[in-house]
Protein backbone atom coordinates (compact mmCIF):
# COMPACT_ATOMS: atom_id res chain seq x y z
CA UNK A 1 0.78 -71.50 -14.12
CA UNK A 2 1.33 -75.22 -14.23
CA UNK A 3 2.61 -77.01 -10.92
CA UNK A 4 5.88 -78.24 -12.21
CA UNK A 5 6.68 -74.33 -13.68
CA UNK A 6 5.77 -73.31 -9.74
CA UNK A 7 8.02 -76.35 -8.48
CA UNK A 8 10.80 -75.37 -10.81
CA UNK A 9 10.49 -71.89 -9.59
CA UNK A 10 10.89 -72.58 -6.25
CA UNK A 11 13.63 -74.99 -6.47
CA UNK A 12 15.48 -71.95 -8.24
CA UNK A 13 14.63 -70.01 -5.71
CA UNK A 14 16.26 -71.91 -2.85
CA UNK A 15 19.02 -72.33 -4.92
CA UNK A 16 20.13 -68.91 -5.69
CA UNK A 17 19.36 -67.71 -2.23
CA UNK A 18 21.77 -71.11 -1.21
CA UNK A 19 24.28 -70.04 -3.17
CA UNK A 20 24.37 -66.50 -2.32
CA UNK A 21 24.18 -67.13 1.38
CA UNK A 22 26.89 -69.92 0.55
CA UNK A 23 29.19 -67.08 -1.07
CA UNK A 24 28.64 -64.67 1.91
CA UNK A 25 29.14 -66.32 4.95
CA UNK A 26 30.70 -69.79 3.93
CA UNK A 27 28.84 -73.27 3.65
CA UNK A 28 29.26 -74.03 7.34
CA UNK A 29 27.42 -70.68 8.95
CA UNK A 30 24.49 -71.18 7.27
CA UNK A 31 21.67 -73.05 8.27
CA UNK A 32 18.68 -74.48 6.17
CA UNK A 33 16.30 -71.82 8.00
CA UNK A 34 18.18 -68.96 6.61
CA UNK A 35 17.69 -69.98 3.25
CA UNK A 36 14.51 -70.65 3.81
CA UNK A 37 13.64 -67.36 5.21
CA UNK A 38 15.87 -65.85 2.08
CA UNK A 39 13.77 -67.27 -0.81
CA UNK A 40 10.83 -67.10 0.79
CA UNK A 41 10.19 -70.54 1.05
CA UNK A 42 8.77 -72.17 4.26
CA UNK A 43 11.71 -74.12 6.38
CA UNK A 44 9.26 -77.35 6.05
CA UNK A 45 8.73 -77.10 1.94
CA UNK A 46 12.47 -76.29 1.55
CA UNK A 47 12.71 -80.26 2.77
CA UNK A 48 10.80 -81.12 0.05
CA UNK A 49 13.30 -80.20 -2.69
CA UNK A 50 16.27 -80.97 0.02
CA UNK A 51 15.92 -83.38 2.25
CA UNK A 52 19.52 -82.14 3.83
CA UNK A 53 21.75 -79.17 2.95
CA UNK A 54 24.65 -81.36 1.33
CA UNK A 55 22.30 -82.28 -1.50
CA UNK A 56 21.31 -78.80 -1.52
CA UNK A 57 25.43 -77.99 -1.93
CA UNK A 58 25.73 -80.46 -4.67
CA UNK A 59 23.11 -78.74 -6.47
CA UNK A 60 24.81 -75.00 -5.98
CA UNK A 61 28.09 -76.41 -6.95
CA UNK A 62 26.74 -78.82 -9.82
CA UNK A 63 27.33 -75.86 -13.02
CA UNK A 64 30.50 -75.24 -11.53
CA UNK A 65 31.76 -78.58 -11.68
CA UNK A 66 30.35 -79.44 -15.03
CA UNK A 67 31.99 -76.14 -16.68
CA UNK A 68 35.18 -77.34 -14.99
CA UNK A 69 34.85 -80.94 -16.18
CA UNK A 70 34.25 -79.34 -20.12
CA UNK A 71 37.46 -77.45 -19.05
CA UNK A 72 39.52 -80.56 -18.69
């Protein structure tokens, strides 16, 4: 598998497991180590793809806001 197919993986993986965790218990109660531990991705890689969990939210939140935007 090439690297940036593995890369692309795991950046889907963090975010489905953000927004999930997002959905659950609100942005607030959860911390980076949860999704981490959720998608199976180690806390110290996870930084890699986001170096802080706002950029992570932006990401979660980025299809919503573009599907709203074609709304308007």
């Amino acid at each position: 598998m090439p690297m940036q197919t593995v890369k692309d993986h795991i950046k889907s993986d963090i975010l489905q497991s953000a927004a999930t965790l997002f959905l659950e218990k609100g942005y607030l109660k959860v911390p980076m180590r949860e999704i981490a531990h959720k998608s199976g991705v180690g806390l110290s890689n996870i930084y890699n793809y986001y170096p802080c969990k706002d950029d992570l939210l932006v990401d979660v939140l980025r299809p919503l806001l573009a599907a709203m935007y074609r709304m308007l």
